[in-house]
PDB file of N, CA and C in Angstrom:
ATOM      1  N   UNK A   1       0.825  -1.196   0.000  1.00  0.00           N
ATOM      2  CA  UNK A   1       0.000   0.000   0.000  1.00  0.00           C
ATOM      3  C   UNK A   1       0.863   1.251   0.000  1.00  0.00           C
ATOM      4  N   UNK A   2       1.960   1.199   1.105  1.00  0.00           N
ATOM      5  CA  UNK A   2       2.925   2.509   0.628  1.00  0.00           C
ATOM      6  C   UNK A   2       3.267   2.549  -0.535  1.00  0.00           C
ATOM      7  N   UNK A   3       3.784   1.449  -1.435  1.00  0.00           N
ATOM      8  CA  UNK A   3       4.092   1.777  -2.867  1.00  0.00           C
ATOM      9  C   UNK A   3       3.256   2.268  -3.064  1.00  0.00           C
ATOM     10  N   UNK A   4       1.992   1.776  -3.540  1.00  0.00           N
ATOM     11  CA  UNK A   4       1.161   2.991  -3.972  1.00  0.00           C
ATOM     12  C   UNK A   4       0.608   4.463  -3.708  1.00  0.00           C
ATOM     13  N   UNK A   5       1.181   4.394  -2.503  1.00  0.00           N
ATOM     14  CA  UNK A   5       0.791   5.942  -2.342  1.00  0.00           C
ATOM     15  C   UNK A   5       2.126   6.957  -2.360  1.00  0.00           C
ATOM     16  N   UNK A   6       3.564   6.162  -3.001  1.00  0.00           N
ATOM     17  CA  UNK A   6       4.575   6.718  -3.466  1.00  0.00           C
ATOM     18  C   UNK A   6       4.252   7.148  -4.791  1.00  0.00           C
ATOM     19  N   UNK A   7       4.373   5.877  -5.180  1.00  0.00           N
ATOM     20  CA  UNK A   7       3.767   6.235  -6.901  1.00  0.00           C
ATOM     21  C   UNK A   7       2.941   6.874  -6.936  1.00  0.00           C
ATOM     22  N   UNK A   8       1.902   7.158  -6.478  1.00  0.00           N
ATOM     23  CA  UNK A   8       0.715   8.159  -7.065  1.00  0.00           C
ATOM     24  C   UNK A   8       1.767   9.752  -5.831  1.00  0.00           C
ATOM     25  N   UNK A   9       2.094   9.884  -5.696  1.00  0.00           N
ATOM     26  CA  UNK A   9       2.898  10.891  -4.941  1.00  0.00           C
ATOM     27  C   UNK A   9       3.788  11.498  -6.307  1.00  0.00           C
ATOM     28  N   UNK A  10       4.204  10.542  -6.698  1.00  0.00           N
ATOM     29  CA  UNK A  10       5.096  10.916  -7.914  1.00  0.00           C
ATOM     30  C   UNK A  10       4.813  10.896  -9.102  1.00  0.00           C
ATOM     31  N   UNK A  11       3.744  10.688  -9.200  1.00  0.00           N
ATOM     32  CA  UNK A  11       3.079  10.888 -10.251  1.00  0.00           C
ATOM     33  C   UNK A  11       2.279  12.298 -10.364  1.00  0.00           C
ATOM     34  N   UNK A  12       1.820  12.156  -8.908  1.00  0.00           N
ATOM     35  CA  UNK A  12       1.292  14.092  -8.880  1.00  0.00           C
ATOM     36  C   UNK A  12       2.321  15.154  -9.021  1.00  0.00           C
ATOM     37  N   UNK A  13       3.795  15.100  -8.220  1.00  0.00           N
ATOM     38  CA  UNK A  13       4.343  15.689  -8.633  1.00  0.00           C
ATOM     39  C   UNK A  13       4.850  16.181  -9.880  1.00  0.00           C
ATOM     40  N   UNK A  14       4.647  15.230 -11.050  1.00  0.00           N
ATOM     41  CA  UNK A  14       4.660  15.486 -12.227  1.00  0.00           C
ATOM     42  C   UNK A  14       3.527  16.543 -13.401  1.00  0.00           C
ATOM     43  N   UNK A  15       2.527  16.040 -12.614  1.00  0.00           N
ATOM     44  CA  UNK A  15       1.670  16.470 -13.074  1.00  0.00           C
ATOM     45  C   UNK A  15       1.465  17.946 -12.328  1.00  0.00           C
ATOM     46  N   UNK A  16       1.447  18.074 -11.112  1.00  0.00           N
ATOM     47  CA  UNK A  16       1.482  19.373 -10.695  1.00  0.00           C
ATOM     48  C   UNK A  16       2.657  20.496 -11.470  1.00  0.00           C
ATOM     49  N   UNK A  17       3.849  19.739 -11.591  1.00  0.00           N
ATOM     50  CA  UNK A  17       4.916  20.423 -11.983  1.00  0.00           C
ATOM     51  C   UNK A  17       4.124  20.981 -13.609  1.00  0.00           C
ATOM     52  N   UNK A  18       3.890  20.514 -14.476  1.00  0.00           N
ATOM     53  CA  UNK A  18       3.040  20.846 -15.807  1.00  0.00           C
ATOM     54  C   UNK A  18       2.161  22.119 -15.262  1.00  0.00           C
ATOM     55  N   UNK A  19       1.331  21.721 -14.487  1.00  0.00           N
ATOM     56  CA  UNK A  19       0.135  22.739 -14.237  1.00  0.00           C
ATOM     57  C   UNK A  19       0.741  23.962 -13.651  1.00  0.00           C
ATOM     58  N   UNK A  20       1.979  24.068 -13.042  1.00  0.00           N
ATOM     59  CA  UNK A  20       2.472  25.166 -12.300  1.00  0.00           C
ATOM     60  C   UNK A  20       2.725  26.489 -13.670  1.00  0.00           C
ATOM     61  N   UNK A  21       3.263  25.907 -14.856  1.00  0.00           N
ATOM     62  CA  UNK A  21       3.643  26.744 -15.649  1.00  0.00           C
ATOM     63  C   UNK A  21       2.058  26.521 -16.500  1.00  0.00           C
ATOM     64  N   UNK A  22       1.980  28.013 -16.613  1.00  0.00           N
ATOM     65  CA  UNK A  22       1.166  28.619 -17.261  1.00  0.00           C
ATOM     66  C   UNK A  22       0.841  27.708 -18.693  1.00  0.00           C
ATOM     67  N   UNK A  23       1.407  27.826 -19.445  1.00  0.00           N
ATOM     68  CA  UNK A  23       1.666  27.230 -20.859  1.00  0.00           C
ATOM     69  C   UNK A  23       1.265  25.470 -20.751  1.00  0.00           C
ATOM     70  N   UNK A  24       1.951  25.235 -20.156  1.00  0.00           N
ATOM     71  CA  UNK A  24       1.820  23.481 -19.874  1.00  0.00           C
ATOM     72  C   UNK A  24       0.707  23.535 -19.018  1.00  0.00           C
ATOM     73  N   UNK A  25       0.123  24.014 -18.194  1.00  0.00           N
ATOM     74  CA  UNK A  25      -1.595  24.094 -17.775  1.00  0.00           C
ATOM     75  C   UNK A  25      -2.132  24.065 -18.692  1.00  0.00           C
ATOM     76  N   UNK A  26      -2.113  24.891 -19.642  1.00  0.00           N
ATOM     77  CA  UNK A  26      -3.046  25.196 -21.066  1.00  0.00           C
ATOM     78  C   UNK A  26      -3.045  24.072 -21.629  1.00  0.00           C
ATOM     79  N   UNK A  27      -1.894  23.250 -21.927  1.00  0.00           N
ATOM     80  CA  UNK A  27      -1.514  22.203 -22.874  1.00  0.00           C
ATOM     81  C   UNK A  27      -2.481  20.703 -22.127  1.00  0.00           C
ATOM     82  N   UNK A  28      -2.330  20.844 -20.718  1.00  0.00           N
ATOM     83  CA  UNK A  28      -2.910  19.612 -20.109  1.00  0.00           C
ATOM     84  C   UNK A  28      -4.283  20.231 -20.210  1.00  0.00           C
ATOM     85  N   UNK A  29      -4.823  21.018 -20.298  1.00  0.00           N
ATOM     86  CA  UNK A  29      -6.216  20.823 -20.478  1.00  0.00           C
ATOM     87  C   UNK A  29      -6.861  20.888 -21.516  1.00  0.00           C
ATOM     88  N   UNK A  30      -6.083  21.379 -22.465  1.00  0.00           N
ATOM     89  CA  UNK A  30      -6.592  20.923 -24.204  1.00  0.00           C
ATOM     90  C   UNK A  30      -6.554  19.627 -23.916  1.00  0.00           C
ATOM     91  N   UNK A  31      -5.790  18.917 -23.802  1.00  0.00           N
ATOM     92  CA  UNK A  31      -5.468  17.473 -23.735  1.00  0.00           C
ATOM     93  C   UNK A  31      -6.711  16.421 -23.387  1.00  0.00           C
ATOM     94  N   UNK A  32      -6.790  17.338 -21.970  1.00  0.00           N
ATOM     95  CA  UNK A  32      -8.087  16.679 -21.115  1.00  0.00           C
ATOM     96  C   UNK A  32      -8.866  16.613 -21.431  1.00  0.00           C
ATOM     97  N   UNK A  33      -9.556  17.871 -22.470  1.00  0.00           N
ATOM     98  CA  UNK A  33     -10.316  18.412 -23.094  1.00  0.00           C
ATOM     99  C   UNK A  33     -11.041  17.381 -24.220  1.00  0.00           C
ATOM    100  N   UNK A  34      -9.692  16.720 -24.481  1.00  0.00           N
ATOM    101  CA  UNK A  34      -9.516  15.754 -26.141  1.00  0.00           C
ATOM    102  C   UNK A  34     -10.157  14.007 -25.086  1.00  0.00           C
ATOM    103  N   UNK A  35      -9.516  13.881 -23.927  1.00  0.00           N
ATOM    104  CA  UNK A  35      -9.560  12.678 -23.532  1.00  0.00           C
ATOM    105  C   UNK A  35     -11.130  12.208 -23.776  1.00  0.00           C
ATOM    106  N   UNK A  36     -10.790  10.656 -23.864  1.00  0.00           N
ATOM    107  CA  UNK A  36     -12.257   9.832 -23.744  1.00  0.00           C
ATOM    108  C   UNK A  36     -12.438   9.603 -22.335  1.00  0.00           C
ATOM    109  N   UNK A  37     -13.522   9.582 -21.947  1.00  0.00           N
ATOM    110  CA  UNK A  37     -14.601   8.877 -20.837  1.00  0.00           C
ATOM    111  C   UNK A  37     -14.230   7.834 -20.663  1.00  0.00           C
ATOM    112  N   UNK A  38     -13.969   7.245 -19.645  1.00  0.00           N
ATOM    113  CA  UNK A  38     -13.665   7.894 -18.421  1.00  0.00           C
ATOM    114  C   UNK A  38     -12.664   8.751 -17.607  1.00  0.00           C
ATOM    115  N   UNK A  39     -11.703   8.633 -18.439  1.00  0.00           N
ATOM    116  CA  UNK A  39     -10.355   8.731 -17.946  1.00  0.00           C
ATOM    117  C   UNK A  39     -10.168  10.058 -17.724  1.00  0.00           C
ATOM    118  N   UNK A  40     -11.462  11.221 -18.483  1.00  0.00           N
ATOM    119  CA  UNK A  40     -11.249  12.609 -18.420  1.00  0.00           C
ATOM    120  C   UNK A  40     -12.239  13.100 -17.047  1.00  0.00           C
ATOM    121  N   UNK A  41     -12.975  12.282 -16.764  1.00  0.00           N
ATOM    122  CA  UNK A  41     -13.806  12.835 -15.135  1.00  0.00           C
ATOM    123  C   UNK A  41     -12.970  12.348 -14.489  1.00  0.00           C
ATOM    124  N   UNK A  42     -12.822  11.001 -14.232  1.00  0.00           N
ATOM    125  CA  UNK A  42     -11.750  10.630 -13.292  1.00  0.00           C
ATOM    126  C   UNK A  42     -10.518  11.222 -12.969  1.00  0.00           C
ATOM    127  N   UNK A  43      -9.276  11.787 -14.045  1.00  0.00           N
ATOM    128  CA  UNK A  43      -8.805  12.306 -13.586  1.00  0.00           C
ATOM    129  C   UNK A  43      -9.211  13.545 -12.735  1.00  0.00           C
ATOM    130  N   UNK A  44      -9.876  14.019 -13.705  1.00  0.00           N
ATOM    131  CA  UNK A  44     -10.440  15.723 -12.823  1.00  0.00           C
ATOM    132  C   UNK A  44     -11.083  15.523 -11.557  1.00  0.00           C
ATOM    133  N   UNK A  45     -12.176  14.004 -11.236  1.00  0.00           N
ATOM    134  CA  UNK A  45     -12.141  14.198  -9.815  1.00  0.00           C
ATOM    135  C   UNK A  45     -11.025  14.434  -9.007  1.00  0.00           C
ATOM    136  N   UNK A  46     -10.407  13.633  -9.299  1.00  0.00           N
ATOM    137  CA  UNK A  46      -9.168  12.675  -8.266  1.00  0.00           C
ATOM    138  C   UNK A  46      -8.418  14.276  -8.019  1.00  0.00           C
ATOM    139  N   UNK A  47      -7.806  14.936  -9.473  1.00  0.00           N
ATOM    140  CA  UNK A  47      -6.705  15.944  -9.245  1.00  0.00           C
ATOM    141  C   UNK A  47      -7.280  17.481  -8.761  1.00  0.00           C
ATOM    142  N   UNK A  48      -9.047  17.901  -9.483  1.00  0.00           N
ATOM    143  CA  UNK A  48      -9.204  19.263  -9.226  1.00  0.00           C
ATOM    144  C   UNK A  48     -10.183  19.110  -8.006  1.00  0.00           C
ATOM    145  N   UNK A  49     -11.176  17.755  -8.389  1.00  0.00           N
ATOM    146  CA  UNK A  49     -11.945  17.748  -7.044  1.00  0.00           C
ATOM    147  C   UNK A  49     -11.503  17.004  -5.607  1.00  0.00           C
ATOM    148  N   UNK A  50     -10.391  16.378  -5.658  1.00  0.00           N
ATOM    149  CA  UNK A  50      -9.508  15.620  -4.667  1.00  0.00           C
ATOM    150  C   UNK A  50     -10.613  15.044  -4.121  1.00  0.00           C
ATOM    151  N   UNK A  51     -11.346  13.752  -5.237  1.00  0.00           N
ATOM    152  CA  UNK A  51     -12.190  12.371  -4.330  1.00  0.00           C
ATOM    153  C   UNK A  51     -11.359  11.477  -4.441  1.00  0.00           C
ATOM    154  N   UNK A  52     -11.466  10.837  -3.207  1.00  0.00           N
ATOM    155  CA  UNK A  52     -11.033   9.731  -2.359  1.00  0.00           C
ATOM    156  C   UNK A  52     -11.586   8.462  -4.265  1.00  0.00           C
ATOM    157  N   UNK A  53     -10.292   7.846  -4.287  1.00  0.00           N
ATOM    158  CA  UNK A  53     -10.873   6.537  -5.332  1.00  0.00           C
ATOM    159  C   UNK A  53     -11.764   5.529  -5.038  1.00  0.00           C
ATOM    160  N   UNK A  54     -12.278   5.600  -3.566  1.00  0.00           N
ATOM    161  CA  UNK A  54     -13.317   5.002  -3.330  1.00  0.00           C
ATOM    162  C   UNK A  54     -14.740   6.139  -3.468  1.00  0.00           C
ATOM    163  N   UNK A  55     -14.732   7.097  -3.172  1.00  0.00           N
ATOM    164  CA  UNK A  55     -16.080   7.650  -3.718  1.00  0.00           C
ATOM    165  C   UNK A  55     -16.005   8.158  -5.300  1.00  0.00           C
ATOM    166  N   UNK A  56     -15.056   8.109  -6.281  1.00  0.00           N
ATOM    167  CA  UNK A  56     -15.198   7.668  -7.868  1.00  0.00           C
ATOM    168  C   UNK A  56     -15.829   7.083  -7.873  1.00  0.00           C
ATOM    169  N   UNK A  57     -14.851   5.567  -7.398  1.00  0.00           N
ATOM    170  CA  UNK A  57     -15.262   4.157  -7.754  1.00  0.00           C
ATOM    171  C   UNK A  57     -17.021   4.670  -7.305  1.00  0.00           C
ATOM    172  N   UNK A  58     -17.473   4.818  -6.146  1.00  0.00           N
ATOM    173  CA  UNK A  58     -19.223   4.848  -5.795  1.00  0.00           C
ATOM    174  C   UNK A  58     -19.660   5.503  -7.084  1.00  0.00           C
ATOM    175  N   UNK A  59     -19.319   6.893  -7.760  1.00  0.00           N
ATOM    176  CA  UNK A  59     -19.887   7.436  -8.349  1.00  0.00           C
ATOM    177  C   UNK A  59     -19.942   6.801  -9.886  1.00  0.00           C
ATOM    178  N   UNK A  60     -19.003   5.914 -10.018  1.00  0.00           N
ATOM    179  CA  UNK A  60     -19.161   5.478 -11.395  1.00  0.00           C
ATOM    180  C   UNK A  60     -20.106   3.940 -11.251  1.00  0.00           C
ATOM    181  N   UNK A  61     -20.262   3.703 -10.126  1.00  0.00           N
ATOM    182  CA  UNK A  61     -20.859   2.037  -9.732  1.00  0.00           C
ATOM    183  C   UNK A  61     -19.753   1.166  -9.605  1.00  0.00           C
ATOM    184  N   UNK A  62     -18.310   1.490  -9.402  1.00  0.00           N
ATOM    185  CA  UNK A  62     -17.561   0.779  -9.690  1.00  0.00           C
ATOM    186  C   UNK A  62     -16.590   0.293  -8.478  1.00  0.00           C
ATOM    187  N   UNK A  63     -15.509  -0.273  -8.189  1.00  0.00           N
ATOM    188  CA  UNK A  63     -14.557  -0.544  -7.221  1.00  0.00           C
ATOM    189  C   UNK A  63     -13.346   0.917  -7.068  1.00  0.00           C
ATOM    190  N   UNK A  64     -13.161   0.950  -6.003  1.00  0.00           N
ATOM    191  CA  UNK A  64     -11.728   1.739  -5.595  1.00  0.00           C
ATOM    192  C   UNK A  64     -10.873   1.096  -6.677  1.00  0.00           C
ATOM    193  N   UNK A  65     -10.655   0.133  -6.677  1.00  0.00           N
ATOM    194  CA  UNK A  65     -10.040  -0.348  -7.442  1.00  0.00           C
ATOM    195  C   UNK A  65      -9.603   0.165  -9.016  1.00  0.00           C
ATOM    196  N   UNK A  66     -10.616  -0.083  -9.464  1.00  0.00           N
ATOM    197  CA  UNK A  66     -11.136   0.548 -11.118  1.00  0.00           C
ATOM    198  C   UNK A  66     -10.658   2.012 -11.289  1.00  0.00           C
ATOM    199  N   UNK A  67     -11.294   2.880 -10.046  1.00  0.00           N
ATOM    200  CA  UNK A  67     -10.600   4.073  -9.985  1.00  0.00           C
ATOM    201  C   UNK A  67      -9.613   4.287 -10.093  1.00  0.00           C
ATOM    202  N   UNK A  68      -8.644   3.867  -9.371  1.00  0.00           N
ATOM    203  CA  UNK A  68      -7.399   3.948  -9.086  1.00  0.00           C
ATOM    204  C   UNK A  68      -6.786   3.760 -10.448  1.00  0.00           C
ATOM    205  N   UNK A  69      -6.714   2.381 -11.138  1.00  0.00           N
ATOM    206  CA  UNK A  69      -6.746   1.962 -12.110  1.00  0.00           C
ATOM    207  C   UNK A  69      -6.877   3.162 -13.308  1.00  0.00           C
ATOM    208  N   UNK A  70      -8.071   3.470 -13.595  1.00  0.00           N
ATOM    209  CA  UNK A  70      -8.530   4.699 -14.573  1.00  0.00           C
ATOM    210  C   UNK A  70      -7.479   5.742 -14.438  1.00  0.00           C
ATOM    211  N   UNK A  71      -7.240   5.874 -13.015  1.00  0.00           N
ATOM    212  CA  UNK A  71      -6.612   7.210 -12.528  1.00  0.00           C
ATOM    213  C   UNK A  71      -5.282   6.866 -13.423  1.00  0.00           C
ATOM    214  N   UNK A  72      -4.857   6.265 -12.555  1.00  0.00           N
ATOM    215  CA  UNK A  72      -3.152   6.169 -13.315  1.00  0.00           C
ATOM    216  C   UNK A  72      -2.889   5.688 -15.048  1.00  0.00           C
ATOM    217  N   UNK A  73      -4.112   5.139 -15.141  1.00  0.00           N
ATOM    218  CA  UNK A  73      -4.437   5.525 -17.238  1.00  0.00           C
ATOM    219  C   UNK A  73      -4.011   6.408 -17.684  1.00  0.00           C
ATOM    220  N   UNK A  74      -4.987   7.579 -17.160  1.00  0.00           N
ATOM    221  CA  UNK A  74      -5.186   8.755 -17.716  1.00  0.00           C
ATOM    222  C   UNK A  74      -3.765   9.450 -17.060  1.00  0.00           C
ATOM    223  N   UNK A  75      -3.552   9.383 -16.174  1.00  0.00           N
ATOM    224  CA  UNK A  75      -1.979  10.318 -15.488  1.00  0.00           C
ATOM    225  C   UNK A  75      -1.047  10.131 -16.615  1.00  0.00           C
ATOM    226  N   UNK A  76      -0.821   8.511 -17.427  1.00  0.00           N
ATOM    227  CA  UNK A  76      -0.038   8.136 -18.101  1.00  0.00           C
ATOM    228  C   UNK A  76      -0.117   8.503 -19.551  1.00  0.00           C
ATOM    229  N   UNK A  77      -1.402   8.321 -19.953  1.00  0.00           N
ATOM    230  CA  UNK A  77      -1.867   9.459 -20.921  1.00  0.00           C
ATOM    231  C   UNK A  77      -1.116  10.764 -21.135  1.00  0.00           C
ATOM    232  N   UNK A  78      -1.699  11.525 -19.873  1.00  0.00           N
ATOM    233  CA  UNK A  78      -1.069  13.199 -20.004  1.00  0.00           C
ATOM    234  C   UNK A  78       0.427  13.149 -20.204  1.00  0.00           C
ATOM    235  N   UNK A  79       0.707  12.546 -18.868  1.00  0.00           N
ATOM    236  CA  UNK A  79       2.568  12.469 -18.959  1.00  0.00           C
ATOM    237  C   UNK A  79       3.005  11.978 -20.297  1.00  0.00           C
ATOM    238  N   UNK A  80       2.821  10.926 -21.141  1.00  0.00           N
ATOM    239  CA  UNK A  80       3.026  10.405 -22.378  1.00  0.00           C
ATOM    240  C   UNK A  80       3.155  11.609 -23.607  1.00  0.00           C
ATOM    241  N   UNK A  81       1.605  12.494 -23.566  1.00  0.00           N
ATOM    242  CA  UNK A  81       1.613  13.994 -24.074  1.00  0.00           C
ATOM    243  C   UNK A  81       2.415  15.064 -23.686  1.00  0.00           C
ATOM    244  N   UNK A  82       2.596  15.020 -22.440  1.00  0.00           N
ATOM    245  CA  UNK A  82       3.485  16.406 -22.534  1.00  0.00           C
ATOM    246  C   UNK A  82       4.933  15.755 -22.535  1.00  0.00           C
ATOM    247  N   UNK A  83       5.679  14.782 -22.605  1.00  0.00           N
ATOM    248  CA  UNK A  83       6.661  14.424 -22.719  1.00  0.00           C
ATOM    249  C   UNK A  83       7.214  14.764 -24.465  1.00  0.00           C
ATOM    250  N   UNK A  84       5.709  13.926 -25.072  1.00  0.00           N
ATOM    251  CA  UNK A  84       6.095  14.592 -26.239  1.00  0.00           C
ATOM    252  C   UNK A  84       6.204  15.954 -26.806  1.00  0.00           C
ATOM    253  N   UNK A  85       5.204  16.225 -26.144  1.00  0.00           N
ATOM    254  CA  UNK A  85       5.327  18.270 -26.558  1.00  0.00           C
ATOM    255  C   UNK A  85       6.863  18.652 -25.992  1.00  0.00           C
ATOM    256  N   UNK A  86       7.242  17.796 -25.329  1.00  0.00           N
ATOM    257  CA  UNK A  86       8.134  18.842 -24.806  1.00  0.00           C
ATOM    258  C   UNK A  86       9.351  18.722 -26.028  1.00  0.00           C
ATOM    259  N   UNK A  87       9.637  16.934 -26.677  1.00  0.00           N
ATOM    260  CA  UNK A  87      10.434  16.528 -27.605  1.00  0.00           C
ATOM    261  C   UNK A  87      10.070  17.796 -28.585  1.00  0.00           C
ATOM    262  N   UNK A  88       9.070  17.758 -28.923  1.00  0.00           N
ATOM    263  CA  UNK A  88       9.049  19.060 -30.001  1.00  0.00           C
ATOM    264  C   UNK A  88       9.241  20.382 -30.280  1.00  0.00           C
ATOM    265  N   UNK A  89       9.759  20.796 -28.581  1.00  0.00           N
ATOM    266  CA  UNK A  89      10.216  21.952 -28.210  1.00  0.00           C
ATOM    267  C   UNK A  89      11.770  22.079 -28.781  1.00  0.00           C
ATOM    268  N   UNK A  90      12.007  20.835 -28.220  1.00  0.00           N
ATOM    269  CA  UNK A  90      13.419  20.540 -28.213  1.00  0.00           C
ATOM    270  C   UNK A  90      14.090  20.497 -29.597  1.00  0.00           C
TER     271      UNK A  90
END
């Protein structure tokens, strides 16, 4: 269980780090913007509305589990995107 709450620790930090700069905020929410269902509520609960992956999981009918799951989809998603935006900076 601590692994997982490392990994998702470090995984926010990533993602927070994006949202801090202006520009890469913009970029993750076009993004989000683009994502399919589920992976685009879920993240936004989890990161703007900070629900617990067990009240997702309630709100979708589904397990903590699934949530969690979805969650780190979609985290991998974004990170995958702005990794590349960034190659194209470069």
């Amino acid at each position: 269980m601590d692994c997982d709450l490392s990994e998702e620790s470090e995984i926010g930090v990533h993602i927070v780090k994006h949202l801090m700069n202006e520009e890469d905020a913009f970029a993750v929410h076009q993004f989000l913007h683009s994502m399919k269902e589920p992976y685009k509520e879920v993240f936004s609960l989890r990161t703007f509305g900070e629900l617990s992956f067990d009240k997702i999981g309630r709100l979708f009918g589904k397990s903590a589990g699934w949530a969690r799951v979805t969650f780190y989809r979609a985290n991998k998603q974004i990170l995958e995107y702005m990794e590349a935006m960034n190659h194209e900076r470069d």
